[in-house]
Protein backbone atom coordinates (compact mmCIF):
# COMPACT_ATOMS: atom_id res chain seq x y z
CA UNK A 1 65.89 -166.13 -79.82
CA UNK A 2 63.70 -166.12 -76.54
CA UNK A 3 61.01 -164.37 -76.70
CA UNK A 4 60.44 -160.35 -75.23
CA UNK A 5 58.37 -160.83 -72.17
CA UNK A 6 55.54 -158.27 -71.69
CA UNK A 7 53.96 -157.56 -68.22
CA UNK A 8 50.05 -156.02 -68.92
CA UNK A 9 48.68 -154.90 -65.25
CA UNK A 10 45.58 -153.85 -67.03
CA UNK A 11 43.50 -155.50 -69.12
CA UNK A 12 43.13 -152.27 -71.02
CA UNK A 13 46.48 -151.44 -71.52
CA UNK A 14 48.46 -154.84 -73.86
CA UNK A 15 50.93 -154.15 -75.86
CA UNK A 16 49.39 -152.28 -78.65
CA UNK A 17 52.10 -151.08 -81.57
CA UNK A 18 54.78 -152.02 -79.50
CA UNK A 19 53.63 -155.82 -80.31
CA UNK A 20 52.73 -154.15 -83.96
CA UNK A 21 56.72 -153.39 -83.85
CA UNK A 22 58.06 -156.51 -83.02
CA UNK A 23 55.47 -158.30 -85.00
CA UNK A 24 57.35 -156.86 -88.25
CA UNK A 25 60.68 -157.07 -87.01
CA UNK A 26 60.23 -160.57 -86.38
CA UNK A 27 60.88 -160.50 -82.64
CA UNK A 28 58.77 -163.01 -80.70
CA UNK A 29 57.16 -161.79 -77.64
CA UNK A 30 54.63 -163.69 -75.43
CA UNK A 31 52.17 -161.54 -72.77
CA UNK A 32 52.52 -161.89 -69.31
CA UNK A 33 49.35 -160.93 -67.58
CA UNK A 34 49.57 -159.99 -64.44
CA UNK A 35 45.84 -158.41 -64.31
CA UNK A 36 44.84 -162.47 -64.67
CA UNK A 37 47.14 -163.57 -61.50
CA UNK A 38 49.76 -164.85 -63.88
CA UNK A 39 52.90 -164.83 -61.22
CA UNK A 40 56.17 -162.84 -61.92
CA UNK A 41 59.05 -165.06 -62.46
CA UNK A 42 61.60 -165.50 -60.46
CA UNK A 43 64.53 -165.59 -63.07
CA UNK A 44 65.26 -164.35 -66.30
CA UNK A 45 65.31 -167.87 -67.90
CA UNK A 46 63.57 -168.05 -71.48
CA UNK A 47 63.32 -163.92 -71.34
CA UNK A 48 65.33 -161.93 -74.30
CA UNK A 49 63.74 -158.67 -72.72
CA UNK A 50 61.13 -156.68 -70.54
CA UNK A 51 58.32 -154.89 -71.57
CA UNK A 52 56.09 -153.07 -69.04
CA UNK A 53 52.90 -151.35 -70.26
CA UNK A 54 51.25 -149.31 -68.56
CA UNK A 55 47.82 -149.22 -65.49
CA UNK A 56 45.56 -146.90 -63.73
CA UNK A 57 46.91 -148.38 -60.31
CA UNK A 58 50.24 -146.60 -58.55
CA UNK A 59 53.38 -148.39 -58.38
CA UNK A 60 52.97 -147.28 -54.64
CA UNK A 61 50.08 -149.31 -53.87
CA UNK A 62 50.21 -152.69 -52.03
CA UNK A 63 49.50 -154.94 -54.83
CA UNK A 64 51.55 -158.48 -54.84
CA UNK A 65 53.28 -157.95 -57.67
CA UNK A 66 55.42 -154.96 -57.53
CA UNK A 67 57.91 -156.36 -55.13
CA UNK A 68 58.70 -159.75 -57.47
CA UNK A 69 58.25 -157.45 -59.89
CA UNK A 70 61.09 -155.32 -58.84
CA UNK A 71 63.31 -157.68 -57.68
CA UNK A 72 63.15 -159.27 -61.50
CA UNK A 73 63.38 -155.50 -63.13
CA UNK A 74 66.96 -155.42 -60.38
CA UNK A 75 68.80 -158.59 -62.15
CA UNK A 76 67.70 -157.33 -65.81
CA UNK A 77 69.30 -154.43 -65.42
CA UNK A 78 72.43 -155.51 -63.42
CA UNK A 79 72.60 -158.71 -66.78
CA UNK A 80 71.99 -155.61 -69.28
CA UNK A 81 69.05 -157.27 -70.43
CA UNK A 82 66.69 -154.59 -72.30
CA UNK A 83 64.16 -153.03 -70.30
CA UNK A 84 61.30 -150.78 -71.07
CA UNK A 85 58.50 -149.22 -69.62
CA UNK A 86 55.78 -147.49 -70.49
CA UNK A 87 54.18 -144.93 -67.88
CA UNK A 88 53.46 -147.36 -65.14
CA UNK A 89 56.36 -149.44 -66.42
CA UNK A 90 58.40 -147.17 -66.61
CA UNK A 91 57.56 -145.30 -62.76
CA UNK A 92 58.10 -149.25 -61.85
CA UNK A 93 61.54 -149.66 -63.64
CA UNK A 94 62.16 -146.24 -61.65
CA UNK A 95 61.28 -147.21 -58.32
CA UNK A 96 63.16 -150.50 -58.84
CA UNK A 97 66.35 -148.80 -59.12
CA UNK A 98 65.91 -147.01 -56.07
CA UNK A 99 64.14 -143.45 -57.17
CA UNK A 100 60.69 -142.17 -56.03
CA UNK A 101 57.58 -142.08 -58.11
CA UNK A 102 55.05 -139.31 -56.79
CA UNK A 103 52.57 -136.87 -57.09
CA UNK A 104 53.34 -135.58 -61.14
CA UNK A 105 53.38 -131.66 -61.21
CA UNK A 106 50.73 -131.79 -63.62
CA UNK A 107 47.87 -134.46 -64.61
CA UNK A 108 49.18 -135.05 -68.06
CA UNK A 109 45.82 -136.25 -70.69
CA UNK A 110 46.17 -136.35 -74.22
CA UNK A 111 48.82 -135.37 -76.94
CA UNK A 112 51.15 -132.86 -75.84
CA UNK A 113 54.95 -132.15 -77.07
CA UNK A 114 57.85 -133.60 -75.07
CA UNK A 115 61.27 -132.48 -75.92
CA UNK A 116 64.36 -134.24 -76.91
CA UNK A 117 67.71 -133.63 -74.21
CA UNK A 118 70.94 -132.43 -75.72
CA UNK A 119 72.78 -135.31 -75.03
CA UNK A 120 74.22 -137.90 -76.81
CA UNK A 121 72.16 -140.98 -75.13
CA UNK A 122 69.27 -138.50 -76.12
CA UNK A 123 70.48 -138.73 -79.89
CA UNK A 124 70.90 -142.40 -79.70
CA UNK A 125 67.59 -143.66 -78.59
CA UNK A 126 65.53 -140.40 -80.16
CA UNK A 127 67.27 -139.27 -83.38
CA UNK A 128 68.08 -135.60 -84.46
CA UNK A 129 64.32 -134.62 -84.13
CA UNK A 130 64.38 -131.64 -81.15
CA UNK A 131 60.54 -132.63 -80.43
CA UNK A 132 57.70 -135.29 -80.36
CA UNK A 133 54.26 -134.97 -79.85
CA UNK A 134 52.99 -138.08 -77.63
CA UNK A 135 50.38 -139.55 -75.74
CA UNK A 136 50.13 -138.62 -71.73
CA UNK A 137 47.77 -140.10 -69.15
CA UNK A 138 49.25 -139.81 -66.14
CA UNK A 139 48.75 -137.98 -62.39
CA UNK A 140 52.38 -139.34 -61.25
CA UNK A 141 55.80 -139.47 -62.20
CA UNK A 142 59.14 -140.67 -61.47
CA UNK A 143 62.73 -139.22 -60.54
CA UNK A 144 65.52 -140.27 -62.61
CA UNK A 145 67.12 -143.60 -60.97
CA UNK A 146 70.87 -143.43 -60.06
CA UNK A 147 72.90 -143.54 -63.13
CA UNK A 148 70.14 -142.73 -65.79
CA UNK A 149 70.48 -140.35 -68.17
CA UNK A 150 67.40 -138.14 -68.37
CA UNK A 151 66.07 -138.31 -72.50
CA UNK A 152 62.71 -136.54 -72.88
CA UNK A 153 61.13 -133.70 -70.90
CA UNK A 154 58.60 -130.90 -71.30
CA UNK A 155 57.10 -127.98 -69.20
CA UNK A 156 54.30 -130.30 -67.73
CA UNK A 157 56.84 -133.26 -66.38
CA UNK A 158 60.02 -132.47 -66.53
CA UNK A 159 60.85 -136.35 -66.93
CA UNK A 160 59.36 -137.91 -69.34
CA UNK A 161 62.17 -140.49 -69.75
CA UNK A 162 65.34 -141.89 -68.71
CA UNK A 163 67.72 -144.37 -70.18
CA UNK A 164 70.12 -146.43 -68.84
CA UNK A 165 72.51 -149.05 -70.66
CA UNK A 166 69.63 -151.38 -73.27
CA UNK A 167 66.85 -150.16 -71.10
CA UNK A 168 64.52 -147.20 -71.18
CA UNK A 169 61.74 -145.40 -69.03
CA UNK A 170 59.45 -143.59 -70.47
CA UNK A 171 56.30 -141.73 -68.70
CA UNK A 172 54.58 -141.19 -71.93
CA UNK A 173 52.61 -143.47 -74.21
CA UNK A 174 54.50 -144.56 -77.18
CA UNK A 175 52.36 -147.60 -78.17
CA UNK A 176 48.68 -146.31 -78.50
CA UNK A 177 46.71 -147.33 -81.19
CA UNK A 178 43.18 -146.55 -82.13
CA UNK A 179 41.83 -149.10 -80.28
CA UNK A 180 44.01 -148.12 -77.02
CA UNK A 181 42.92 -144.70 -77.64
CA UNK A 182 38.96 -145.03 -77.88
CA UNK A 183 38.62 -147.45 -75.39
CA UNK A 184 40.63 -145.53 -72.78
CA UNK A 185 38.36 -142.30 -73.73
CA UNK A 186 35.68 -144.33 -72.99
CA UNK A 187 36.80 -146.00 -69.92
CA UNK A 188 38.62 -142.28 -68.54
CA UNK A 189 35.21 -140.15 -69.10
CA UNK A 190 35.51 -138.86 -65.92
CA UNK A 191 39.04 -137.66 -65.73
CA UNK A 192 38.64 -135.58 -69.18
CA UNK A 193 37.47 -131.73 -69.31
CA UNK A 194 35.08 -130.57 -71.24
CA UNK A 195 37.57 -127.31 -71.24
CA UNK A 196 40.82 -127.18 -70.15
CA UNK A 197 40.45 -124.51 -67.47
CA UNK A 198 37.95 -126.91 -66.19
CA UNK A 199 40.86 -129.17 -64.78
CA UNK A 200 44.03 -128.34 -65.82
CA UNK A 201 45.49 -126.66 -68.84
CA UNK A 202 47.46 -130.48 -69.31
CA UNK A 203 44.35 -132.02 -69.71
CA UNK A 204 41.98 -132.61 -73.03
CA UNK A 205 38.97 -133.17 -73.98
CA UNK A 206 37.28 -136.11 -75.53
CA UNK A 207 36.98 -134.56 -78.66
CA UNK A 208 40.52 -133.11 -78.72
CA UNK A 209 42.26 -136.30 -78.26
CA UNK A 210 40.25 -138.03 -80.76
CA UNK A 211 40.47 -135.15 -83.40
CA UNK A 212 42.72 -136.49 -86.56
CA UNK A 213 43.32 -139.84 -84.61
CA UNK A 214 45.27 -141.46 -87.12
CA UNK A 215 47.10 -138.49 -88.04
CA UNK A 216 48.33 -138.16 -84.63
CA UNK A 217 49.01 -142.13 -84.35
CA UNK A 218 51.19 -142.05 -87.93
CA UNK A 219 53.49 -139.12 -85.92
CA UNK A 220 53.76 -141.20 -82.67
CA UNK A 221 54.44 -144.27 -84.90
CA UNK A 222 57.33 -142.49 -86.07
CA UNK A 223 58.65 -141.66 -82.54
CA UNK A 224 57.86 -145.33 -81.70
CA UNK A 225 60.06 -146.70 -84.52
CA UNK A 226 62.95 -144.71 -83.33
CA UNK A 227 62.77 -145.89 -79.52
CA UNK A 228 61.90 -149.90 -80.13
CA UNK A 229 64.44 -150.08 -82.73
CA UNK A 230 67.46 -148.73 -80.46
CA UNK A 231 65.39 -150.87 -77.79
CA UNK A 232 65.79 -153.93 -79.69
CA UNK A 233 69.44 -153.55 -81.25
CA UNK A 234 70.28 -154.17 -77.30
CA UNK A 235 68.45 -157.96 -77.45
CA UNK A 236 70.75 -161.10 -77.67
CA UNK A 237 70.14 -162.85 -80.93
């Protein structure tokens, strides 16, 4: 098969477990990144799928490739090809199909629970489990695009993802690793309280998001498995 195409707009932010995932399923993949001035392409030739990670820039801002980027997000979506984002991929994938990404309700840092819709496109792509805990870093959000199903929401955001046909936006991080994790606590010093009434009852400290790391990662593994395989059941092979 072709391989999944993955769009990094950060340097900081590749692929992480999601290339862990395919890795072991045996999917190839190849990284597209756009933080180098890679261009986006202009078809969908040689792509099995999109993945979008995620970027401390706003899908908002006048950067040259969110229009080529939407414009390619449009025909994978209209061919059914699988789509998903993560965070700023998925507020992308949003805007693409026409809904606003804005101002989140709440600056979302750290692990914190989202919660599982009653539907059955909720089921399909999440399982029977009522609740995850994930990884948030985010000050925006999207609405749900026309036609999407909302899948995961909680008190902070109340969308934390939508689906639609083989492809899947998710405002949450489902593909941090330790790596991923330390260096964005590094990079993000700034944006983390030392105490949550310092700046925002949504946001953690340095020490809370790092506290039992990999016991944290193992659960969001788990939530990860469930999402990329539904994800990839929708490739061509």
């Amino acid at each position: 098969m072709q391989p999944i195409s993955i769009f990094r707009f950060s340097h900081t932010e590749g692929p992480g477990y999601f290339a862990t995932f395919l890795d072991r399923k045996q999917v190839p993949w190849r990284v597209i990144a756009l933080d180098e001035g890679v261009p986006v392409p202009n078809t969908l030739d040689g792509i099995a799928g999109i993945g979008m990670m995620g970027g401390p820039m706003s899908v908002n801002d006048d950067l040259p490739w969110v229009a080529p980027m939407e414009a390619l997000l449009r025909q994978a979506v209209a061919a059914n090809l699988p789509v998903i984002g993560h965070c700023l991929g998925g507020q992308l994938l949003a805007r693409a199909l026409g809904a606003p990404v804005t101002r989140s309700p709440h600056v979302e840092i750290g692990w914190h629970d989202v919660h599982v819709d009653a539907s059955a496109l909720a089921r399909e792509w999440l399982g029977d489990a009522s609740s995850y805990a994930t990884f948030e870093w985010h000050n925006e959000s999207f609405a749900l695009p026309p036609n999407a199903t909302r899948v995961l929401t909680n008190a902070a955001c109340p969308n934390q993802g939508y689906a639609l046909g083989n492809s899947i936006g998710l405002q949450c991080h489902i593909e941090m690793t330790r790596e991923l994790v330390q260096t964005w606590v590094n990079d993000g010093v700034g944006e983390l309280s030392c105490g949550a009434e310092r700046s925002g009852r949504y946001i953690q400290s340095a020490a809370e998001i790092t506290a039992d790391l990999d016991a944290g990662l193992g659960r969001l593994n788990q939530m990860a498995d469930r999402i990329y395989s539904r994800w990839i059941a929708g490739l061509a092979r």
